[in-house]
N, C-alpha and C. Protein backbone atom coordinates (compact mmCIF):
# COMPACT_ATOMS: atom_id res chain seq x y z
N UNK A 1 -242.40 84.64 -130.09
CA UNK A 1 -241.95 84.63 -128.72
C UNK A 1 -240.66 85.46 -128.63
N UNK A 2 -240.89 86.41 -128.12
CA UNK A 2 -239.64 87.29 -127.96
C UNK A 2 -239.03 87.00 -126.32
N UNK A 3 -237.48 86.71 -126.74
CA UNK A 3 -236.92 86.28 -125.16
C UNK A 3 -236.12 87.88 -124.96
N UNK A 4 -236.09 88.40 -123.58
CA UNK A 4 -236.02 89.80 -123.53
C UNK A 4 -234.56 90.04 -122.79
N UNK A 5 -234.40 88.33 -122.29
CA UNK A 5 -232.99 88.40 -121.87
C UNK A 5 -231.84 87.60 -122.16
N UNK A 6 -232.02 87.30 -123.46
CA UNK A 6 -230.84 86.86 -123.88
C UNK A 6 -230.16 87.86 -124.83
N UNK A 7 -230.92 88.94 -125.11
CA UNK A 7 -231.19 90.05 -126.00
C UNK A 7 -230.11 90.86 -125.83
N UNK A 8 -228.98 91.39 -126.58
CA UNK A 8 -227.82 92.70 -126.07
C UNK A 8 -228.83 93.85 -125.84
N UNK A 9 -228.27 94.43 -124.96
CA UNK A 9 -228.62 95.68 -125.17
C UNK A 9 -227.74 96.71 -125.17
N UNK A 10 -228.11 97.67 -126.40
CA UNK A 10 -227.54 98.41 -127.27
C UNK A 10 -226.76 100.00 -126.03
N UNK A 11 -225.68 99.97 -125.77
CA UNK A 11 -225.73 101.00 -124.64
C UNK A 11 -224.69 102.32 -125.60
N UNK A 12 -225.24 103.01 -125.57
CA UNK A 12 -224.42 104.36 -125.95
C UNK A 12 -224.23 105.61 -125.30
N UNK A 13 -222.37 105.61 -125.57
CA UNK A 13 -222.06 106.81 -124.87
C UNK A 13 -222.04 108.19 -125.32
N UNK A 14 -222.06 109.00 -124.74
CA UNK A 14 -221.47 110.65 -125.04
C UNK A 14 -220.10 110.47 -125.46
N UNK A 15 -219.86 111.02 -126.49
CA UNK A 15 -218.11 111.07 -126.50
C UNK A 15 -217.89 112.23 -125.60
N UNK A 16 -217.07 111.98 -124.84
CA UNK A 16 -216.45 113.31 -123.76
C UNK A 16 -214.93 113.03 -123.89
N UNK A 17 -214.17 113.47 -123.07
CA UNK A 17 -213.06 114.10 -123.03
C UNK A 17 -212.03 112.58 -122.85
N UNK A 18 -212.77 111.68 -122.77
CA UNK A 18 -211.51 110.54 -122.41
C UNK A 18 -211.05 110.35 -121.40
N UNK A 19 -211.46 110.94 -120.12
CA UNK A 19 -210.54 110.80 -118.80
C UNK A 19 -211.25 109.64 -118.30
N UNK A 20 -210.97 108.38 -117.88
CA UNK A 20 -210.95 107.58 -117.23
C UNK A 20 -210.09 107.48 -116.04
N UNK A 21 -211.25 107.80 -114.88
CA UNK A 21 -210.48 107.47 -113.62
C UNK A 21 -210.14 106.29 -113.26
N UNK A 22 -210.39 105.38 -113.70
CA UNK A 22 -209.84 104.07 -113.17
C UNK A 22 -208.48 103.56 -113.53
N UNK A 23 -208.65 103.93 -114.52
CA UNK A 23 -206.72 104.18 -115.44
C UNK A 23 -206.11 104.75 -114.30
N UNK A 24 -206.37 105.80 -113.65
CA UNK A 24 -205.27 106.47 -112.89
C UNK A 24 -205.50 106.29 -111.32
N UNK A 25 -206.41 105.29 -110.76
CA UNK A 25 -206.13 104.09 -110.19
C UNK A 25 -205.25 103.38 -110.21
N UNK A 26 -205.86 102.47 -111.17
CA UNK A 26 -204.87 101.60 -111.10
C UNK A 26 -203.25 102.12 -111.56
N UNK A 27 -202.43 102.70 -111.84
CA UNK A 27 -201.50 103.65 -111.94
C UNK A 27 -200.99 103.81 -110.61
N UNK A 28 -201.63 104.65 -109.82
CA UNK A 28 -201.70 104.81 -108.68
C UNK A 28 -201.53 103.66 -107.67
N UNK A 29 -201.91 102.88 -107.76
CA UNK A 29 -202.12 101.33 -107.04
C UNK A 29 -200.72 100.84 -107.45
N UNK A 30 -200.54 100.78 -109.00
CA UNK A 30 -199.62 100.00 -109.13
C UNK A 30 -198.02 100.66 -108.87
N UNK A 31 -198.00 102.09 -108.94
CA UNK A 31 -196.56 103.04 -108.31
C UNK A 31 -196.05 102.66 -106.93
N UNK A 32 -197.65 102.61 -106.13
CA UNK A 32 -197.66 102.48 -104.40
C UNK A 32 -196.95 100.92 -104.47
N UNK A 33 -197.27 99.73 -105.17
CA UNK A 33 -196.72 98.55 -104.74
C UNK A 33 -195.61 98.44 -105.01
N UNK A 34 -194.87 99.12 -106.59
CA UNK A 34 -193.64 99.42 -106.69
C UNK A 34 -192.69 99.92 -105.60
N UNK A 35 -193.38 101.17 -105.35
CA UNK A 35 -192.51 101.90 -104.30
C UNK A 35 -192.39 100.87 -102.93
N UNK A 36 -193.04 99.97 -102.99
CA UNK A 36 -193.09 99.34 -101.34
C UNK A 36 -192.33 97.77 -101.73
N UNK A 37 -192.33 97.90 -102.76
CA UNK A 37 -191.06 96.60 -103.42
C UNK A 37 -189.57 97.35 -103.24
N UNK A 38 -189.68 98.18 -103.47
CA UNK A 38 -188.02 98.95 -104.06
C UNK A 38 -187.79 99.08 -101.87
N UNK A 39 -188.53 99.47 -101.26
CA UNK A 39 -188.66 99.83 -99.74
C UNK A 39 -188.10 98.46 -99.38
N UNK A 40 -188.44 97.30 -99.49
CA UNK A 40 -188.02 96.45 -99.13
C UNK A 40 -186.84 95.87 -99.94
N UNK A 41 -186.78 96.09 -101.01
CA UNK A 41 -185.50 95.55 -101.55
C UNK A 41 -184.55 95.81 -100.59
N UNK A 42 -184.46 97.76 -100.52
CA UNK A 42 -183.74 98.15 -100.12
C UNK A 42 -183.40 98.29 -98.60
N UNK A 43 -184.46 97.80 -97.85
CA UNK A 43 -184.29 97.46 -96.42
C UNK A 43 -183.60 96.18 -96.13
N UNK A 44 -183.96 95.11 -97.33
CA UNK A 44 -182.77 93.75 -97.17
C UNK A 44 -181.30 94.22 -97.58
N UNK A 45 -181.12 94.91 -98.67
CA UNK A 45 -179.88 94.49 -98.81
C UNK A 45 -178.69 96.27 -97.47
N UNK A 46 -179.60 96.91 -96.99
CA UNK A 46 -179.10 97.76 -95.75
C UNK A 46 -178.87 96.86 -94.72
N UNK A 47 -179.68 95.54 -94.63
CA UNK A 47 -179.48 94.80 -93.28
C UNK A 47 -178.55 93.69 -93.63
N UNK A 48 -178.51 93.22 -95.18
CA UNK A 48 -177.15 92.40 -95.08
C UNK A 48 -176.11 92.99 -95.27
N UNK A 49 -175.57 94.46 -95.58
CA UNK A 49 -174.79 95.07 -95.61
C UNK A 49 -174.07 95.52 -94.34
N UNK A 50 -175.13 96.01 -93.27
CA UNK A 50 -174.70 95.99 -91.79
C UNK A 50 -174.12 94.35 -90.95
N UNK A 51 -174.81 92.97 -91.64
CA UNK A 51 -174.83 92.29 -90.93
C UNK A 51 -173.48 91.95 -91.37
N UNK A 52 -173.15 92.24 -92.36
CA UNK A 52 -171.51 91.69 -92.57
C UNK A 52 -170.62 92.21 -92.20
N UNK A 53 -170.67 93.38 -91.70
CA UNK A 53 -169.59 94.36 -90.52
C UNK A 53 -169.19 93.70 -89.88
N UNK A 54 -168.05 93.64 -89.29
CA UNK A 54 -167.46 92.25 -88.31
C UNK A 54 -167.98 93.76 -86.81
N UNK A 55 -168.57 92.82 -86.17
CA UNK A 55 -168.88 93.60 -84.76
C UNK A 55 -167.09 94.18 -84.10
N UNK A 56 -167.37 95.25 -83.54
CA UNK A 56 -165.84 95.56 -82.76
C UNK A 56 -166.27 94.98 -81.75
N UNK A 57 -165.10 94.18 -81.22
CA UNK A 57 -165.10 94.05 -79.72
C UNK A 57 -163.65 94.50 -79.02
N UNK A 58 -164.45 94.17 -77.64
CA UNK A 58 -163.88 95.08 -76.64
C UNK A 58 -162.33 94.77 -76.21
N UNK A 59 -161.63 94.75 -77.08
CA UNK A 59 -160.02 93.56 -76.70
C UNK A 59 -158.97 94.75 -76.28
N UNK A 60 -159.01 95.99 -76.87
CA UNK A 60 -158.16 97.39 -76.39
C UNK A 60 -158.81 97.94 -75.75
N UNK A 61 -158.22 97.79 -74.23
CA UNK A 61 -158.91 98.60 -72.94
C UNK A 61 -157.95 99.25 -72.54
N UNK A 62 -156.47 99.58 -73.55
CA UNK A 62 -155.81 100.43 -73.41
C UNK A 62 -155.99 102.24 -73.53
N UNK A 63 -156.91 101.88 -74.79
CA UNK A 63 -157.38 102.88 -75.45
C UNK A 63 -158.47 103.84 -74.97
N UNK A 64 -159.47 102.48 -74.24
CA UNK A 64 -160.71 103.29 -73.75
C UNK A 64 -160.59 103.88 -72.34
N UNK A 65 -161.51 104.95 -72.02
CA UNK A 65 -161.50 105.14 -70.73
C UNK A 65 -161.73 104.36 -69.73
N UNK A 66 -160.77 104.09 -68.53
CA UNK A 66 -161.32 102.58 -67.59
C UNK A 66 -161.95 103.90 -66.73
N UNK A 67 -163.35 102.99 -65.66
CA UNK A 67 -163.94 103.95 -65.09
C UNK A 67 -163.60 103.70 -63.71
N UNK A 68 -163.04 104.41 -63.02
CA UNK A 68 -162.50 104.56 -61.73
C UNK A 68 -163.50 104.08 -60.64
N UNK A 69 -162.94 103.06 -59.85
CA UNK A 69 -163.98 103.07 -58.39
C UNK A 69 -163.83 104.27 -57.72
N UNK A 70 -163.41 105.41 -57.61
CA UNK A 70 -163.65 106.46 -56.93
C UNK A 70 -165.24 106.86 -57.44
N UNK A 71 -165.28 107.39 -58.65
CA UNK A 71 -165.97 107.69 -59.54
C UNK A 71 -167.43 107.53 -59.14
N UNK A 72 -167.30 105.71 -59.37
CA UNK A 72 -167.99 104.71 -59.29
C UNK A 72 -168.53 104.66 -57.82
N UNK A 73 -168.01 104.72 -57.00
CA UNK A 73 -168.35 105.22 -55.64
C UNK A 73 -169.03 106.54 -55.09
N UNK A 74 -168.74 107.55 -55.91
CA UNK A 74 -169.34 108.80 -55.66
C UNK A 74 -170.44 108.97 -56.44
N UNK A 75 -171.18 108.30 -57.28
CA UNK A 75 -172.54 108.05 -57.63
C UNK A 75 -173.30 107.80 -57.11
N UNK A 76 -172.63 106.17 -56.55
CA UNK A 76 -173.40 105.67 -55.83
C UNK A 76 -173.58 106.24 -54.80
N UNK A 77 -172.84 106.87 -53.82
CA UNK A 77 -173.32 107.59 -52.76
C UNK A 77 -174.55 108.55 -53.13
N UNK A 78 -174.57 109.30 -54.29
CA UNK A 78 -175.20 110.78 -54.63
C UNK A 78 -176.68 109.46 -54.85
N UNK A 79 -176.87 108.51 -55.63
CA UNK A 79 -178.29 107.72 -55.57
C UNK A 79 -178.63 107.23 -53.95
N UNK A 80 -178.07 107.01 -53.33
CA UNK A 80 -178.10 106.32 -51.98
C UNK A 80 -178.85 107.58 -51.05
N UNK A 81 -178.06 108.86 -51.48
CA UNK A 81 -178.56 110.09 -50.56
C UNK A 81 -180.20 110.33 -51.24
N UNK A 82 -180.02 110.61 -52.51
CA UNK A 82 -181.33 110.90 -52.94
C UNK A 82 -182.54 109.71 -52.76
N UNK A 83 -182.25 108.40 -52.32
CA UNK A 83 -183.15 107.61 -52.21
C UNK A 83 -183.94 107.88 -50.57
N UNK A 84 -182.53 107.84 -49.57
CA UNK A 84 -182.90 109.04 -48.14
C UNK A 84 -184.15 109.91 -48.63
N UNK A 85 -183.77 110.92 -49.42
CA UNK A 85 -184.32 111.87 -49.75
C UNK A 85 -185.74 111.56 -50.03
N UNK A 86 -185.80 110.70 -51.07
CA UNK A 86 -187.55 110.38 -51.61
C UNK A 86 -187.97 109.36 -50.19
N UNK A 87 -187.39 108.69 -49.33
CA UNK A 87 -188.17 107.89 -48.47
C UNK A 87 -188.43 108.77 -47.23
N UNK A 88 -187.84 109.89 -46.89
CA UNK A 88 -188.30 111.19 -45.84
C UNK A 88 -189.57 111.83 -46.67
N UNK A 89 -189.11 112.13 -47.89
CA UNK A 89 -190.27 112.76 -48.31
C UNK A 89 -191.85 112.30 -47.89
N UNK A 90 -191.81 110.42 -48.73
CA UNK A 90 -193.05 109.88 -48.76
C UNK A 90 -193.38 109.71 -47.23
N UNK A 91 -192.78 109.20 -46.48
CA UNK A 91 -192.93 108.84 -45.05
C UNK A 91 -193.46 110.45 -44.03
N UNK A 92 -193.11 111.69 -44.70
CA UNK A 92 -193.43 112.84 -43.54
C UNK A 92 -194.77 113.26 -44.01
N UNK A 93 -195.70 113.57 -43.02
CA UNK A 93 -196.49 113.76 -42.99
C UNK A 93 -197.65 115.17 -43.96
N UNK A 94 -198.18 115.85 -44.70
CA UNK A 94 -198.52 116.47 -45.08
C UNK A 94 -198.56 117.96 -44.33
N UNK A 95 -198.10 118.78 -44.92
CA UNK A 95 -198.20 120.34 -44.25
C UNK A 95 -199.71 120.39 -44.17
N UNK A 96 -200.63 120.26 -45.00
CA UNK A 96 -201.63 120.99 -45.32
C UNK A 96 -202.48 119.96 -44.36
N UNK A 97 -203.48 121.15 -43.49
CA UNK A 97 -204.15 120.24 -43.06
C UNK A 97 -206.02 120.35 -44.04
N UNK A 98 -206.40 119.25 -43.86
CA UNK A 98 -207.86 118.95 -44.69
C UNK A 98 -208.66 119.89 -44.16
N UNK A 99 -209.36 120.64 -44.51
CA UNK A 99 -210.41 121.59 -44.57
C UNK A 99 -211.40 120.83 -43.55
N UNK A 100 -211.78 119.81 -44.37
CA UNK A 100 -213.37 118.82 -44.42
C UNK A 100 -213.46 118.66 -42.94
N UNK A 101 -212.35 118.35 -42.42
CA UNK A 101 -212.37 117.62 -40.77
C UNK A 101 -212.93 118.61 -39.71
């Protein structure tokens, strides 16, 4: 009684050149997870490095430019005119008259 599958079977290769692509797969695989470890290392310790900056705040308003209500007023006029401007626009009627009619 011959059993036909418990049996090795005998497999032989060509000797060739040795290149195994899966070697340089995994190589490949394993550089990419490196590089995306070192990416994040280095994205934590950039954000606890920023987070320990003491924030400036705003306490010398000697220093900075204060912004003038003149200024501040003549903007607002120049948005106020141009809003005129876009509500004549939408509201006047079309030059062109329709062909179709």
């Amino acid at each position: 009684m011959n059993l036909k599958f418990l049996k090795k079977k005998k497999k032989f290769r060509k000797g060739g050149l040795g290149i195994k692509p899966d070697l340089y797969w995994e190589y490949l695989l394993f550089m990419t997870f490196l590089l995306a470890f070192f990416f994040c290392a280095f994205g934590l310790y950039l954000f606890i490095k920023i987070n320990k900056e003491s924030v400036s705040s705003i306490v010398n308003t000697n220093e900075q430019e204060i912004i003038k209500k003149e200024r501040l007023n003549k903007v607002l006029s120049s948005f106020k005119e141009r809003e005129k401007k876009s509500i004549e626009i939408l509201n006047s009627p079309s030059p062109i008259i329709d062909p179709s009619l």
